[in-house]
N, C-alpha and C. Protein backbone atom coordinates (compact mmCIF):
# COMPACT_ATOMS: atom_id res chain seq x y z
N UNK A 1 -130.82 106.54 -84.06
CA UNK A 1 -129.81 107.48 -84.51
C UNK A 1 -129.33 107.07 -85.92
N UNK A 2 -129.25 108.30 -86.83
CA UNK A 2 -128.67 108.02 -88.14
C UNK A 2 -127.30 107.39 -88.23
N UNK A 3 -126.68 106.92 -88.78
CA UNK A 3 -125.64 107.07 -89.00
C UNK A 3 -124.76 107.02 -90.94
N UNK A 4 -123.57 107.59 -91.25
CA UNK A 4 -123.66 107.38 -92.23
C UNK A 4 -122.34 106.61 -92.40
N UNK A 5 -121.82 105.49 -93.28
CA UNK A 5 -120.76 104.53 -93.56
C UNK A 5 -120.08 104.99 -94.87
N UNK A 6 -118.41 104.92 -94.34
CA UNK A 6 -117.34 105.14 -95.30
C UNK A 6 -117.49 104.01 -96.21
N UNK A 7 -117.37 104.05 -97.60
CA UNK A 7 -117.43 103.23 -98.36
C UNK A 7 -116.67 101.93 -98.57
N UNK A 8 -115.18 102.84 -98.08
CA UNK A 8 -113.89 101.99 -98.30
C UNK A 8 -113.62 100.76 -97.11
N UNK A 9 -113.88 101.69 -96.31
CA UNK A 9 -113.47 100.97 -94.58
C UNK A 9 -114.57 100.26 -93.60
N UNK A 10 -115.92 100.94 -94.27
CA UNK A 10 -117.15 100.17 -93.33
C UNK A 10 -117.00 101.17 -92.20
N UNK A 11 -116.71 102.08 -92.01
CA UNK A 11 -116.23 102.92 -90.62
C UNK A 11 -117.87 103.55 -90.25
N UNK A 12 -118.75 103.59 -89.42
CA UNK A 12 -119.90 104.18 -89.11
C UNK A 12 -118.95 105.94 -88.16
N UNK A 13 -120.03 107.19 -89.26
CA UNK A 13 -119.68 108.21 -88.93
C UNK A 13 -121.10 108.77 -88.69
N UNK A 14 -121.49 109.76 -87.35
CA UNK A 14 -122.73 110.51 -87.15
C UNK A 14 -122.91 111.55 -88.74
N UNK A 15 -122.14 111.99 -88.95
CA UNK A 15 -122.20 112.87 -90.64
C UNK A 15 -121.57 112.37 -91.53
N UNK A 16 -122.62 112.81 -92.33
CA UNK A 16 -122.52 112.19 -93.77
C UNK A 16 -120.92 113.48 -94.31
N UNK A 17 -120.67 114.43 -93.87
CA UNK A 17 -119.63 114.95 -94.16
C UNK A 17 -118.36 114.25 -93.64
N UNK A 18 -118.21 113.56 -92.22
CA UNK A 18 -117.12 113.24 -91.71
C UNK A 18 -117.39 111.89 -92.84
N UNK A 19 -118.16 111.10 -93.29
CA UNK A 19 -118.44 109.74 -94.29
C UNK A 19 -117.54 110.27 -94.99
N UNK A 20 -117.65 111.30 -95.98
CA UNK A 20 -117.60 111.30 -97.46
C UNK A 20 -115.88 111.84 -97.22
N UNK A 21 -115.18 112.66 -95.31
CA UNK A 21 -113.81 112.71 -95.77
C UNK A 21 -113.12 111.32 -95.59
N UNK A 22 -113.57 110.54 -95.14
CA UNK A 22 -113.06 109.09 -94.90
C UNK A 22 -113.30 108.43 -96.20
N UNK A 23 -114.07 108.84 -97.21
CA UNK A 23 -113.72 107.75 -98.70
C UNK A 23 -113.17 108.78 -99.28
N UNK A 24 -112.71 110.16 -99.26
CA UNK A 24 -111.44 110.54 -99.66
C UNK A 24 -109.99 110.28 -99.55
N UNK A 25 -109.80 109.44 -98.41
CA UNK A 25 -108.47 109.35 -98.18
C UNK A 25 -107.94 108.20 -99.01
N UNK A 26 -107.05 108.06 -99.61
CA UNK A 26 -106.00 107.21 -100.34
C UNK A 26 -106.13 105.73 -99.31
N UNK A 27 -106.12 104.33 -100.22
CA UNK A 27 -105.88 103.13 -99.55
C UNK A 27 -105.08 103.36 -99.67
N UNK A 28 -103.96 102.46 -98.91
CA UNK A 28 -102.59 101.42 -98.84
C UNK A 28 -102.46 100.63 -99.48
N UNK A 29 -101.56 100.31 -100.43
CA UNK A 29 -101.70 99.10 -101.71
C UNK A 29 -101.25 97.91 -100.53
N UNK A 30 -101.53 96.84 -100.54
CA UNK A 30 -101.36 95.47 -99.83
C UNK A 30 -100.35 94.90 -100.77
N UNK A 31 -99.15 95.06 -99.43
CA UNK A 31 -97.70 94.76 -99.26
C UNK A 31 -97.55 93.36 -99.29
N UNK A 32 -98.43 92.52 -98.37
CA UNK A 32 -98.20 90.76 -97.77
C UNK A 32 -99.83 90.43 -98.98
N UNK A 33 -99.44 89.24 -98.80
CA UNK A 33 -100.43 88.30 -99.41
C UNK A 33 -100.99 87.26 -98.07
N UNK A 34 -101.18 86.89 -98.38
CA UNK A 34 -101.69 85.88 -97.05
C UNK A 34 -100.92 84.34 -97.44
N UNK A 35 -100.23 84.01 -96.41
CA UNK A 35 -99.34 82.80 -97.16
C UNK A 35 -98.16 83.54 -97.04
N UNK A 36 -97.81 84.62 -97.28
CA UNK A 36 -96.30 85.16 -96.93
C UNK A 36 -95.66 84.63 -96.08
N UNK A 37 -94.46 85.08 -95.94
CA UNK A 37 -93.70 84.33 -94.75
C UNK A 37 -92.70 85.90 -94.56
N UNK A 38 -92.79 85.82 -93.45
CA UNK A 38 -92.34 87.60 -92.94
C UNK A 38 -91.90 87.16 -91.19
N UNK A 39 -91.47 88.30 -91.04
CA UNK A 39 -90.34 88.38 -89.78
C UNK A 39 -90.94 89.87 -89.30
N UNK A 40 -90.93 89.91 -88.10
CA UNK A 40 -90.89 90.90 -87.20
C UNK A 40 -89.59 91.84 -87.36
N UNK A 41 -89.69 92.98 -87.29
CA UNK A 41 -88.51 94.13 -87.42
C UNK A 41 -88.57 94.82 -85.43
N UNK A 42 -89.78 94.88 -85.06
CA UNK A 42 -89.59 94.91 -83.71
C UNK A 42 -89.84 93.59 -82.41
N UNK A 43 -88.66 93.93 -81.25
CA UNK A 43 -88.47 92.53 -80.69
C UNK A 43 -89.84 92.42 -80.13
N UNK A 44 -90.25 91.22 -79.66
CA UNK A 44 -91.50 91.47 -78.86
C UNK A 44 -90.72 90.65 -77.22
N UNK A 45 -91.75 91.13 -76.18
CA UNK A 45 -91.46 90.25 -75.26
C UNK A 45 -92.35 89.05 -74.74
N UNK A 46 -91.52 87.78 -74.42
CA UNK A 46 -92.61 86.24 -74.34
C UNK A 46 -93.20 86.70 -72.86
N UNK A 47 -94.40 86.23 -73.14
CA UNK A 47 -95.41 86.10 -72.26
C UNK A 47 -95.56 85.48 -71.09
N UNK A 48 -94.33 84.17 -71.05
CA UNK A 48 -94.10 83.32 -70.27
C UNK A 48 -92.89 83.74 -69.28
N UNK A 49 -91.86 84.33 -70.46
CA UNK A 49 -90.37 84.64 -69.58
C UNK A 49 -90.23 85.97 -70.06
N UNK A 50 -90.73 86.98 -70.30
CA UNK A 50 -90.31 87.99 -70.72
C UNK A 50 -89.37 88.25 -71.46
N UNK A 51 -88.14 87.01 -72.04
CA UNK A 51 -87.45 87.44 -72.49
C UNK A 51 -87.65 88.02 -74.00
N UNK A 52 -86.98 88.89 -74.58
CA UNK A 52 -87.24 89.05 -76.19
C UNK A 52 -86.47 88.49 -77.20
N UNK A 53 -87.65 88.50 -78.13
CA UNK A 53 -87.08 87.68 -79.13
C UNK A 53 -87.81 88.37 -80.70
N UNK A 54 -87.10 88.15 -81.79
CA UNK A 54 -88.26 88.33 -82.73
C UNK A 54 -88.28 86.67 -84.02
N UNK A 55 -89.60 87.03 -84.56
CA UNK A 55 -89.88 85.72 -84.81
C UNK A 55 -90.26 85.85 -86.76
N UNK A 56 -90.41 84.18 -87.01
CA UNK A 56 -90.24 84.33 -88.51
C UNK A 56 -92.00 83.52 -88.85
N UNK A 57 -92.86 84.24 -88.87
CA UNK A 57 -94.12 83.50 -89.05
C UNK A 57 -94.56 83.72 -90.33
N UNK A 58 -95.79 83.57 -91.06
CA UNK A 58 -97.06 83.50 -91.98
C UNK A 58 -97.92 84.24 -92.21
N UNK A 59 -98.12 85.42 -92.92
CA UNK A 59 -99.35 85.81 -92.68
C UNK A 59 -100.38 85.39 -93.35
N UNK A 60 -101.43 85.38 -92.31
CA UNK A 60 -102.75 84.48 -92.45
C UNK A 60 -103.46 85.14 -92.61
N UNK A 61 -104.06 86.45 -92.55
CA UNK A 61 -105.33 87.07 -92.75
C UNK A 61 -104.83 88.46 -92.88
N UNK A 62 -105.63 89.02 -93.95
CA UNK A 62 -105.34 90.81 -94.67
C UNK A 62 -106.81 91.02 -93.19
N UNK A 63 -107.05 92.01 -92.50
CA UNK A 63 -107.85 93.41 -92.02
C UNK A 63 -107.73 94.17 -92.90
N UNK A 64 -109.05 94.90 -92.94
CA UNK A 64 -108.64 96.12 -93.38
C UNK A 64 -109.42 96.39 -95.09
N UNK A 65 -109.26 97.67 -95.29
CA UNK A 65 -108.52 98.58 -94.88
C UNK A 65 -109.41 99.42 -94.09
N UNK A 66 -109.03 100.37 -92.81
CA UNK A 66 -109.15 100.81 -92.05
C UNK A 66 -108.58 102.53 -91.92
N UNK A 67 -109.13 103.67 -91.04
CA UNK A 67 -108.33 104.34 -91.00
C UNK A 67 -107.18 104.56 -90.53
N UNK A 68 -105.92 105.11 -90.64
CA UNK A 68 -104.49 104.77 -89.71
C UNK A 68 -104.91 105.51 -88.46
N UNK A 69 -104.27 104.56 -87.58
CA UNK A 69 -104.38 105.72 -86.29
C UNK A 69 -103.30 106.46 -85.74
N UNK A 70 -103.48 106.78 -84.64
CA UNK A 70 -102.05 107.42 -84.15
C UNK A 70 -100.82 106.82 -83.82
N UNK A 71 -101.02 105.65 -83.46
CA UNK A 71 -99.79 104.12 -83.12
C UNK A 71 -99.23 104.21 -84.60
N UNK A 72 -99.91 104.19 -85.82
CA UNK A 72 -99.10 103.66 -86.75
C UNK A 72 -98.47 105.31 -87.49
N UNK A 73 -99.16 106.01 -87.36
CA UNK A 73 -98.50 107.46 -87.94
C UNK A 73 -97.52 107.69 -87.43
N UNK A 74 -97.56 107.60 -86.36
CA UNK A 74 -96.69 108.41 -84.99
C UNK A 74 -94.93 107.41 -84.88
N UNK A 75 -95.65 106.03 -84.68
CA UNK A 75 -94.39 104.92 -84.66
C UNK A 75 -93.66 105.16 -85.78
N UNK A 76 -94.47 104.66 -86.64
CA UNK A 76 -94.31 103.80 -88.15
C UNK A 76 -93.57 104.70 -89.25
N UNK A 77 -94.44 106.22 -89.11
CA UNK A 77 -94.07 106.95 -90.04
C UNK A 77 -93.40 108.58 -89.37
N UNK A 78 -92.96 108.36 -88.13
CA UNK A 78 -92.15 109.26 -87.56
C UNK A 78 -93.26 110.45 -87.18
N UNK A 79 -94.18 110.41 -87.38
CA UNK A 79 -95.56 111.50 -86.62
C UNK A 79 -96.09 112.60 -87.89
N UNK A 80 -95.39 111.98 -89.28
CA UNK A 80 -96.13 112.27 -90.66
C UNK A 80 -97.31 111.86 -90.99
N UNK A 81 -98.73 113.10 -90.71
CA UNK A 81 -100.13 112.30 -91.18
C UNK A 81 -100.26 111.95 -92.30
N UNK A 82 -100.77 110.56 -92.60
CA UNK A 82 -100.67 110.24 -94.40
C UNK A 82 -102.39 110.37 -94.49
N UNK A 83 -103.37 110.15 -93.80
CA UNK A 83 -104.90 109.90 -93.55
C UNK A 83 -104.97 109.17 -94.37
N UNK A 84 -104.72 107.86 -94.65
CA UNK A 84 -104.51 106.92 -95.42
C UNK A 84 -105.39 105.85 -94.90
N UNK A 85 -106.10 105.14 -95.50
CA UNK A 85 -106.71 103.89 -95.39
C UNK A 85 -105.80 102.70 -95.19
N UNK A 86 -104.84 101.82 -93.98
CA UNK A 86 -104.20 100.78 -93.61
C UNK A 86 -104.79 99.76 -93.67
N UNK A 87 -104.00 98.64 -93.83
CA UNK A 87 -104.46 97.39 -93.91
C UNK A 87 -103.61 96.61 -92.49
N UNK A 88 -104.08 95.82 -91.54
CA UNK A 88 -103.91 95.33 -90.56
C UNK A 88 -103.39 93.76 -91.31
N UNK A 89 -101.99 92.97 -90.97
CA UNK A 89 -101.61 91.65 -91.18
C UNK A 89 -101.65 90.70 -90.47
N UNK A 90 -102.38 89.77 -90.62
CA UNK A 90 -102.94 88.92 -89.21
C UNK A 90 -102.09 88.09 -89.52
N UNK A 91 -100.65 87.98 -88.26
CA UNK A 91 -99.44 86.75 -88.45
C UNK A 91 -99.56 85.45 -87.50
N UNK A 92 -99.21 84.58 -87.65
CA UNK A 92 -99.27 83.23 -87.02
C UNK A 92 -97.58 83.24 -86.93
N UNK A 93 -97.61 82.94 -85.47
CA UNK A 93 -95.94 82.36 -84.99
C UNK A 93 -95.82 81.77 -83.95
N UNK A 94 -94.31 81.20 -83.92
CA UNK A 94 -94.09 80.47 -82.50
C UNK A 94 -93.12 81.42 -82.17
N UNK A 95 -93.89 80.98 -80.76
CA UNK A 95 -92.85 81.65 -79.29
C UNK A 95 -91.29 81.36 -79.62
N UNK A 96 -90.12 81.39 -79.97
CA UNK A 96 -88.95 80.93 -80.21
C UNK A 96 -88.27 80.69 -78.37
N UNK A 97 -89.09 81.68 -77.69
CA UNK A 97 -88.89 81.53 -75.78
C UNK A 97 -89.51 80.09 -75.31
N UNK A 98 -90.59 79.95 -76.08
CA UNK A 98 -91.84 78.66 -74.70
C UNK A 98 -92.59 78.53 -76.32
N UNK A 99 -92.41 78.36 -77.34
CA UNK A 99 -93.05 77.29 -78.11
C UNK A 99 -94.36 77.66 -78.34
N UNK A 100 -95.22 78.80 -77.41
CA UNK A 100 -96.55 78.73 -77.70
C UNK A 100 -96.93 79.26 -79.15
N UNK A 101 -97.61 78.77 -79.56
CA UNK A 101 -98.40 79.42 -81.05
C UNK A 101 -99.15 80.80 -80.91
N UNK A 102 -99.22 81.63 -81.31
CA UNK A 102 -99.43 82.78 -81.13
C UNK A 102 -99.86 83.75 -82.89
N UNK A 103 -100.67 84.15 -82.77
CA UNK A 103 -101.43 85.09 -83.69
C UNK A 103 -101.50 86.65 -83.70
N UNK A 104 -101.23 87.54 -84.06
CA UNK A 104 -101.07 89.08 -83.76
C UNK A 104 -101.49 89.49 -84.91
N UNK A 105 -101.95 91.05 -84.42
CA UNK A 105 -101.65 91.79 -86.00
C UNK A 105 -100.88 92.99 -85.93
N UNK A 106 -100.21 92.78 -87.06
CA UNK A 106 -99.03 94.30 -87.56
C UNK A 106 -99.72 94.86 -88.65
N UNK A 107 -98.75 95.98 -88.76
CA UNK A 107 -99.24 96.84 -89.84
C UNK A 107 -97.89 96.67 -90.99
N UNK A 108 -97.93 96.70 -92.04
CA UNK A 108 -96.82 96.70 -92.92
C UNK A 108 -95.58 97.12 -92.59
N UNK A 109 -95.25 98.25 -91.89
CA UNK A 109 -93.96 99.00 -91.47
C UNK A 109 -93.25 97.80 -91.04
N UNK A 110 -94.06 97.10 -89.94
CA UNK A 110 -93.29 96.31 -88.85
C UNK A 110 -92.94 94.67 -89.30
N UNK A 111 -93.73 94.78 -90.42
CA UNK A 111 -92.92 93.68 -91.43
C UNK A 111 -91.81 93.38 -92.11
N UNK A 112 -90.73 92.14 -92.50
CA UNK A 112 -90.21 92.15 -93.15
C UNK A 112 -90.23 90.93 -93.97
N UNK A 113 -90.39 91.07 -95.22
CA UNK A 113 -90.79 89.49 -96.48
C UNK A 113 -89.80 88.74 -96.28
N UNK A 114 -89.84 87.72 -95.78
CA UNK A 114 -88.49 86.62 -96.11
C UNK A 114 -88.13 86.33 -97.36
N UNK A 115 -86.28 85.88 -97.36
CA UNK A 115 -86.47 85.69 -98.99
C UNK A 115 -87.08 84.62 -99.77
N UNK A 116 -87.49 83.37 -98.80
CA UNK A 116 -87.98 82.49 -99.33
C UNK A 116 -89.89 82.84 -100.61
N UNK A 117 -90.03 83.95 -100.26
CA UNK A 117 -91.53 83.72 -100.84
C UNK A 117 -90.99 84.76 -101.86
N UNK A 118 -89.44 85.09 -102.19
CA UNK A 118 -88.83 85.72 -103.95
C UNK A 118 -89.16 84.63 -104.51
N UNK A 119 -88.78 83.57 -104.02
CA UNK A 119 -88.03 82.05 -105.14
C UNK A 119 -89.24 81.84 -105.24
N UNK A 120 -90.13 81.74 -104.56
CA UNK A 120 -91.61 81.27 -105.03
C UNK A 120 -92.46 81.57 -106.30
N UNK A 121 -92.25 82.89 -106.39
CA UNK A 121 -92.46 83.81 -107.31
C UNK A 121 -92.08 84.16 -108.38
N UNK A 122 -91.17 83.44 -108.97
CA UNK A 122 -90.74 83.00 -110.20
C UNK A 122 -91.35 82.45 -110.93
């Protein structure tokens, strides 16, 4: 079977027409750097005790960019289609509940920059 690939995203599409509307759509300029230091804006719940908490980790690895899907249109941007190319933020944190180390990925919305990586940046 043929297939044909978006330029931007690596995305495999059966038509070369659905290809060519996927390298039309606009990237996402990249918000985090890797090395950031960012905070969760939504609580999550621990794995161990359920209780919630939100946490102050690192991001370690850019994804992406990718097409947005419906989780991040729908959540993120109130159910406004942008067909935008997203970038996925791969964060490193501790449990602040049970200590475990833990890795996720967000999307920019659900980020927030700590102020420590302003002063850096000077």
């Amino acid at each position: 079977m043929v297939s044909y690939q978006c330029s931007i995203c690596k995305t495999e599409y059966p038509a070369i027409r659905e290809a060519k509307k996927c390298e039309g759509r606009f990237a996402e300029r990249k918000i985090f750097r890797a090395g950031d230091k960012v905070k969760n804006i939504e609580p999550r719940a621990c794995n161990k005790n359920h209780k919630q908490y939100r946490f102050k980790g690192t991001v370690i690895k850019i994804h992406g960019p990718k097409p947005a899907d419906y989780e991040y249109e729908a959540k993120w941007l109130g159910g406004k289609r942008t067909n935008w190319h997203v970038f996925h933020y791969e964060v490193k944190f501790t449990c602040p509940m049970c200590k475990e180390e833990r890795s996720e990925l967000y999307y920019a919305p659900e980020l927030l920059r700590l102020r420590e990586n302003l002063r850096t940046l000077k």
